[in-house]
Protein backbone atom coordinates (compact mmCIF):
# COMPACT_ATOMS: atom_id res chain seq x y z
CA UNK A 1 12.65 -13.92 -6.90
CA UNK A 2 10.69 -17.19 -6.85
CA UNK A 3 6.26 -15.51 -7.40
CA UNK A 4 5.37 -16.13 -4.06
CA UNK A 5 8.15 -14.12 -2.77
CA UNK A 6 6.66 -10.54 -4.09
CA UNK A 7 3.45 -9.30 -4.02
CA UNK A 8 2.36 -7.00 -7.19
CA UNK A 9 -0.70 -4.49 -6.47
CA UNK A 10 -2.15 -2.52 -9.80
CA UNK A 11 -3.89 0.83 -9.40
CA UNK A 12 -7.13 0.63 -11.37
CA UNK A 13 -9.53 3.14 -12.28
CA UNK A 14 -12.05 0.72 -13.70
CA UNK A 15 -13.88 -2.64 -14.38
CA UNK A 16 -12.27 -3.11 -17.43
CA UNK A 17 -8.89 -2.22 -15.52
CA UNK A 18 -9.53 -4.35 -12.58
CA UNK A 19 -10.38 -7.22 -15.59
CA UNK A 20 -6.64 -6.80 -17.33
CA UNK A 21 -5.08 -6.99 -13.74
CA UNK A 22 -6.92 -10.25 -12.25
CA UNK A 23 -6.25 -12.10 -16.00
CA UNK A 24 -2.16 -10.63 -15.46
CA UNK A 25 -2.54 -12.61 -12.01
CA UNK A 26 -1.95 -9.26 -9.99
CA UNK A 27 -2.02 -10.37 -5.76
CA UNK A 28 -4.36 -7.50 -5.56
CA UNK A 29 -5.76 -4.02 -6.43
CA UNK A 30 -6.81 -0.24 -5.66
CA UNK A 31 -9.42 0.71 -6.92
CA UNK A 32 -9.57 4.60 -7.36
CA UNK A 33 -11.76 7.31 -9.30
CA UNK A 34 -9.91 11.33 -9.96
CA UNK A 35 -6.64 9.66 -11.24
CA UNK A 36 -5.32 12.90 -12.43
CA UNK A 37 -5.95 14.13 -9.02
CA UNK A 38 -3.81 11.41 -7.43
CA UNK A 39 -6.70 8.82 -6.83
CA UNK A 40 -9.94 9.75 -5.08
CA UNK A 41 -12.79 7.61 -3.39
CA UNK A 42 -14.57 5.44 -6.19
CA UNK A 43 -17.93 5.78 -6.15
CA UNK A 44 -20.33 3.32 -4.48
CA UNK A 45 -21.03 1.04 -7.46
CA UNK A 46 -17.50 0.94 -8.82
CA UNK A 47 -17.00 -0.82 -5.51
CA UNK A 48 -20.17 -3.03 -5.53
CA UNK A 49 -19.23 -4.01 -9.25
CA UNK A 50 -15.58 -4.67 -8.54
CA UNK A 51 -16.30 -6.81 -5.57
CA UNK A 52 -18.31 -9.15 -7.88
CA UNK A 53 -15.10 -9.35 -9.92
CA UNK A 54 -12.84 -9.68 -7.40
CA UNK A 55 -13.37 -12.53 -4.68
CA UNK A 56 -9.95 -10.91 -2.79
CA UNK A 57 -7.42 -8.87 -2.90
CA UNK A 58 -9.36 -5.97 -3.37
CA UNK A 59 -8.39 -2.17 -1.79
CA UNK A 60 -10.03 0.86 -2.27
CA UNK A 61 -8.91 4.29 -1.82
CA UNK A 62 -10.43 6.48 1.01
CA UNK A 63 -9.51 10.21 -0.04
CA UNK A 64 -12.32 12.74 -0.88
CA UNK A 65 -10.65 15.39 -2.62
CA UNK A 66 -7.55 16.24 -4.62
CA UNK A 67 -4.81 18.46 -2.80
CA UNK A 68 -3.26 18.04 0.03
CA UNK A 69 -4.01 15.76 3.24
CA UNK A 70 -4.94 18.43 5.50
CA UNK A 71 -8.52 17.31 6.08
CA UNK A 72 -11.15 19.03 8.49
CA UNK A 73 -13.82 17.29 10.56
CA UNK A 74 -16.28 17.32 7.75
CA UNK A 75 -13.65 15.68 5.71
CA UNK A 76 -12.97 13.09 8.37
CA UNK A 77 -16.24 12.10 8.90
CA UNK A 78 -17.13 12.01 4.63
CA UNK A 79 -14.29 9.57 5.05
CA UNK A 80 -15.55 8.00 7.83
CA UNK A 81 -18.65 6.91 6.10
CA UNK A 82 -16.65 6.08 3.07
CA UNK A 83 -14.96 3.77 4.74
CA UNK A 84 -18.28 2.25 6.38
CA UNK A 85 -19.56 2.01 3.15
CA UNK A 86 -16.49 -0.23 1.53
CA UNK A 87 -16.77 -2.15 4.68
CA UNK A 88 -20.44 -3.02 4.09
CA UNK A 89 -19.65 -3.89 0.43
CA UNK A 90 -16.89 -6.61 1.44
CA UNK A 91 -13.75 -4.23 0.65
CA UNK A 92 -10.74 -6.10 2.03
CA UNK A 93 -8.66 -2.80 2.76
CA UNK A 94 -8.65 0.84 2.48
CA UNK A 95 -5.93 3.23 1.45
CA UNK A 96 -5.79 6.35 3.44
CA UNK A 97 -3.95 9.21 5.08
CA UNK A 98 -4.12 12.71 7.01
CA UNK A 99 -1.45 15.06 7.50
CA UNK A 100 -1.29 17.93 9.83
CA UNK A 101 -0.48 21.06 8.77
CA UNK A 102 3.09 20.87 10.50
CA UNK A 103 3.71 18.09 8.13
CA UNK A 104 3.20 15.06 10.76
CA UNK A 105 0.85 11.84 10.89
CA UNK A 106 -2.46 13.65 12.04
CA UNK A 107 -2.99 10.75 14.59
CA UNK A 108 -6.58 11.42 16.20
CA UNK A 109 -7.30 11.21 12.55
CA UNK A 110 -6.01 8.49 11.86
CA UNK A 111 -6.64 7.02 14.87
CA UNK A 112 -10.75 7.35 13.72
CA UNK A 113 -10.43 6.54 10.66
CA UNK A 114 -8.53 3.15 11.66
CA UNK A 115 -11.23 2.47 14.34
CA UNK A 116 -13.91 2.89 11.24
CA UNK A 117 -11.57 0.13 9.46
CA UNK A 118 -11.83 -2.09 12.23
CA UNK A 119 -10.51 -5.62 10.54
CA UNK A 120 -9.71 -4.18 7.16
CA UNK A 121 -6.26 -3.91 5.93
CA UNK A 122 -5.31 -0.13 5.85
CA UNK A 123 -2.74 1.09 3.84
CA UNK A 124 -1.11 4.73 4.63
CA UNK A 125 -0.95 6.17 1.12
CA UNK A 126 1.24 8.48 -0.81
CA UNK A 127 0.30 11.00 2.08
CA UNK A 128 3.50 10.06 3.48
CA UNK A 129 5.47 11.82 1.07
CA UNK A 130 4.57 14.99 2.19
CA UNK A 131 5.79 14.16 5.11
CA UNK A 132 8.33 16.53 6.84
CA UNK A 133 10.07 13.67 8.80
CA UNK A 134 9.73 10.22 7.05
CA UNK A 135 11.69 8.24 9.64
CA UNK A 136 8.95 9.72 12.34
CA UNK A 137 6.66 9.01 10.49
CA UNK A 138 7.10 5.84 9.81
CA UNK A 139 7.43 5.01 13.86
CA UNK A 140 4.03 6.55 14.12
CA UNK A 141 2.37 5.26 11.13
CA UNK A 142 4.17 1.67 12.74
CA UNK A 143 2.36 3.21 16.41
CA UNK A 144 -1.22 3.09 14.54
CA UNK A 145 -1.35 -0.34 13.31
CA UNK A 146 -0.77 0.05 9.82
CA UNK A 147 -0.19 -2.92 7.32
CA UNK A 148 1.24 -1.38 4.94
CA UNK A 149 3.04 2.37 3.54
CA UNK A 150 2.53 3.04 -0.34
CA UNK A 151 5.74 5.51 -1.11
CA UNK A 152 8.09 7.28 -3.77
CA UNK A 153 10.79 7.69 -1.10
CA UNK A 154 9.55 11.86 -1.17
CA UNK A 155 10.61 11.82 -4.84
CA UNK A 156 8.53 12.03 -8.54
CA UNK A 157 8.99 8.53 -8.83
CA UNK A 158 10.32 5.73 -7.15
CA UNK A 159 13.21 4.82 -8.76
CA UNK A 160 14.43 8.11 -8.00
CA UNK A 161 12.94 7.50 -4.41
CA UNK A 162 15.20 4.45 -4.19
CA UNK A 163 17.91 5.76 -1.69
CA UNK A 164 15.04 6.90 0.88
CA UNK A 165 13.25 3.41 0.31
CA UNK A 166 15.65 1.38 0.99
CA UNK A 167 16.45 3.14 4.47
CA UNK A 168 12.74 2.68 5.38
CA UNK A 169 12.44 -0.92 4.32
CA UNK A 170 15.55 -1.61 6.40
CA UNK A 171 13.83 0.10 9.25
CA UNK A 172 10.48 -0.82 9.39
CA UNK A 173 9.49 -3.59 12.22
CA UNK A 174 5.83 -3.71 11.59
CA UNK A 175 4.63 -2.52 8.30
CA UNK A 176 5.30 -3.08 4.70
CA UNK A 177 6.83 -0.56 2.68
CA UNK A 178 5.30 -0.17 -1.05
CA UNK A 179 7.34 1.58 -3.35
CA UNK A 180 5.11 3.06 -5.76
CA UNK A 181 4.81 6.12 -8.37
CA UNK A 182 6.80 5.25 -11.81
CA UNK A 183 7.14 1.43 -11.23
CA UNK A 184 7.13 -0.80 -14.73
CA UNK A 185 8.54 -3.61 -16.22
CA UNK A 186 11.88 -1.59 -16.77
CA UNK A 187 12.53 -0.85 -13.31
CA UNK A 188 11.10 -3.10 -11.06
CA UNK A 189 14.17 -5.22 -11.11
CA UNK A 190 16.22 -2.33 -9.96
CA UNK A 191 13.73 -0.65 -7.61
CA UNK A 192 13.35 -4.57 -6.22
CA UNK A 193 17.32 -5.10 -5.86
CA UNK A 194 18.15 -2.14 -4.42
CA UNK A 195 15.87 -1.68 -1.75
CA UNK A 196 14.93 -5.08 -0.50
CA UNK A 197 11.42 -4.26 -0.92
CA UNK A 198 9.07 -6.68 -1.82
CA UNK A 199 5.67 -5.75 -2.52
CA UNK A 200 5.34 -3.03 -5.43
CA UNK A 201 3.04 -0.93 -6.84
CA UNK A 202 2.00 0.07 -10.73
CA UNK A 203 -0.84 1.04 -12.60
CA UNK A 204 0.24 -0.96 -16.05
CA UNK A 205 -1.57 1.24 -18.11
CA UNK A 206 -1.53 2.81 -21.87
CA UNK A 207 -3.91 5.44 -23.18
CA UNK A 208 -7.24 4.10 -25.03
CA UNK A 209 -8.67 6.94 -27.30
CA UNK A 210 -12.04 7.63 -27.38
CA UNK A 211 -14.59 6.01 -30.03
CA UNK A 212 -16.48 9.74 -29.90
CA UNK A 213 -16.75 10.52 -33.94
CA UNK A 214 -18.31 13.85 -32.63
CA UNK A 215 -15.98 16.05 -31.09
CA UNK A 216 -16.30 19.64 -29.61
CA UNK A 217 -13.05 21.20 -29.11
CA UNK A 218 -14.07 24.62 -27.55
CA UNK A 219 -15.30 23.55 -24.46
CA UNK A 220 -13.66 21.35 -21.61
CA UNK A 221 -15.27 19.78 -19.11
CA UNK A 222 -12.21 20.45 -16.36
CA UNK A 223 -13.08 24.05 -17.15
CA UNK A 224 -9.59 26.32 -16.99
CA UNK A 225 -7.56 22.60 -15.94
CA UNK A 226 -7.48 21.26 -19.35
CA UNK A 227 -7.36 17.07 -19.85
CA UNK A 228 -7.87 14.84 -22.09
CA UNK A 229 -11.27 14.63 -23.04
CA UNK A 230 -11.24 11.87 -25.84
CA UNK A 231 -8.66 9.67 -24.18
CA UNK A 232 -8.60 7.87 -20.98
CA UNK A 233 -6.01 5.71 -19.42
CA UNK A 234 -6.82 1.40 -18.95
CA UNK A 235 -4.60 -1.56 -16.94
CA UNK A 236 -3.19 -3.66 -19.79
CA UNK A 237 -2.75 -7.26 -18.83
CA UNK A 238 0.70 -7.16 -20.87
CA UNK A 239 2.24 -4.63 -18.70
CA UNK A 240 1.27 -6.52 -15.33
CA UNK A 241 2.79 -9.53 -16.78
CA UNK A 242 6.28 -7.68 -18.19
CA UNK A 243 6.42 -6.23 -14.83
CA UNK A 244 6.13 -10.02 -13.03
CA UNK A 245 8.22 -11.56 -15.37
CA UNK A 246 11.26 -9.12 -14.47
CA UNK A 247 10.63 -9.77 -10.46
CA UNK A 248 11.52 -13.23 -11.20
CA UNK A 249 14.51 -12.54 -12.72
CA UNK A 250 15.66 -10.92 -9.95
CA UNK A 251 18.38 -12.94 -7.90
């Protein structure tokens, strides 16, 4: 695949992340606090800073919890002035998604949250793998004036998604489908040839330990869910390039 065939997005979780994947040339980014939860919304001067960095190209996820996508109107409206916030700080897109508890598109959700996004690209997120019919789905995700689907085909990762990808990148007429979840430099170039798709997903990152000397192990600060507490996870420029370099050897 000749570079401006495929688009490469990195999820970031920081400056210094969003740094690695704009020196890696990554087309853009989504920027995301709560990784361990799945990505929640960044807070207002992650954004602010970021944009600085970032002339273009730059996404932002609009979720305010962990969980699942069942969202009620306080929810909706926390995301609605999410969203009016990333719009007043330049944000090119959001990344977003409601469910209803039948497993469909929530659309008068979506519907409001897409009229807060006005111009902005908006991306319908992993949300769509909880989906209880992705072929619907995608029609009414289509319906709503999406750009763009981030999925794992409804599987862990998307190279085991691939069978369920492919289907949806063969049927989609008016949005992009993103695999995403598990995607690095050693299976792009399968994930890319077997389902056509060609914009992709990764976060490109390795664990950075802390430089704490002083450590107390009895207490955590996730309470009874226990993480890392001296270790966090950063975008390596590296692994953004590894992961272009094997999209153009795709043919």
């Amino acid at each position: 695949m000749l570079r401006k065939d495929f688009k490469i997005e990195i999820c970031t979780n920081s400056a210094e992340s969003v740094r690695a994947a704009i020196e890696a040339g990554a087309d853009r980014i989504e920027l995301c606090a709560g990784m361990p939860e799945g990505g929640t919304t960044p807070s207002f001067g992650e954004i602010a800073l970021v944009r600085e960095l970032l002339p273009r190209g730059m996404h932002v996820i609009i979720r305010p919890r962990g969980g699942d996508f069942l969202y009620s109107e306080e929810e909706c409206d926390v995301m609605i002035r999410d969203i009016d916030m990333a719009k007043k700080l330049g944000v090119d897109g959001v990344v977003l998604g409601c469910l209803t508890a039948e497993g469909d598109v929530d659309v008068d959700k979506m519907r409001r949250l897409m009229a807060a996004a006005g111009d902005m690209s908006v991306t319908f997120h992993r949300a769509f793998d909880m989906c209880r019919e992705p072929l619907r789905a995608l029609k009414t995700i289509e319906e709503l004036g999406c750009e763009r689907i981030l999925t794992s085909g409804q599987k862990g990762t998307a190279e085991e998604g691939i069978c369920l990808l492919k289907e949806l990148v063969a049927c989609a007429r008016e949005v992009i489908i993103m695999p995403g979840c598990g995607v690095n430099a050693g299976n792009i170039e399968k994930i890319a040839k077997e389902t056509g798709a060609c914009e992709f997903h990764l976060s490109a990152r390795e664990g950075v330990e802390s430089a704490m000397i002083y450590r107390n192990p009895a207490v955590s600060m996730g309470g009874t869910v226990r993480i890392a507490e001296y270790g966090r996870d950063v975008t390596r420029a590296e692994k953004v390039r590894e992961a272009i370099r094997a999209l153009e050897e795709v043919r």
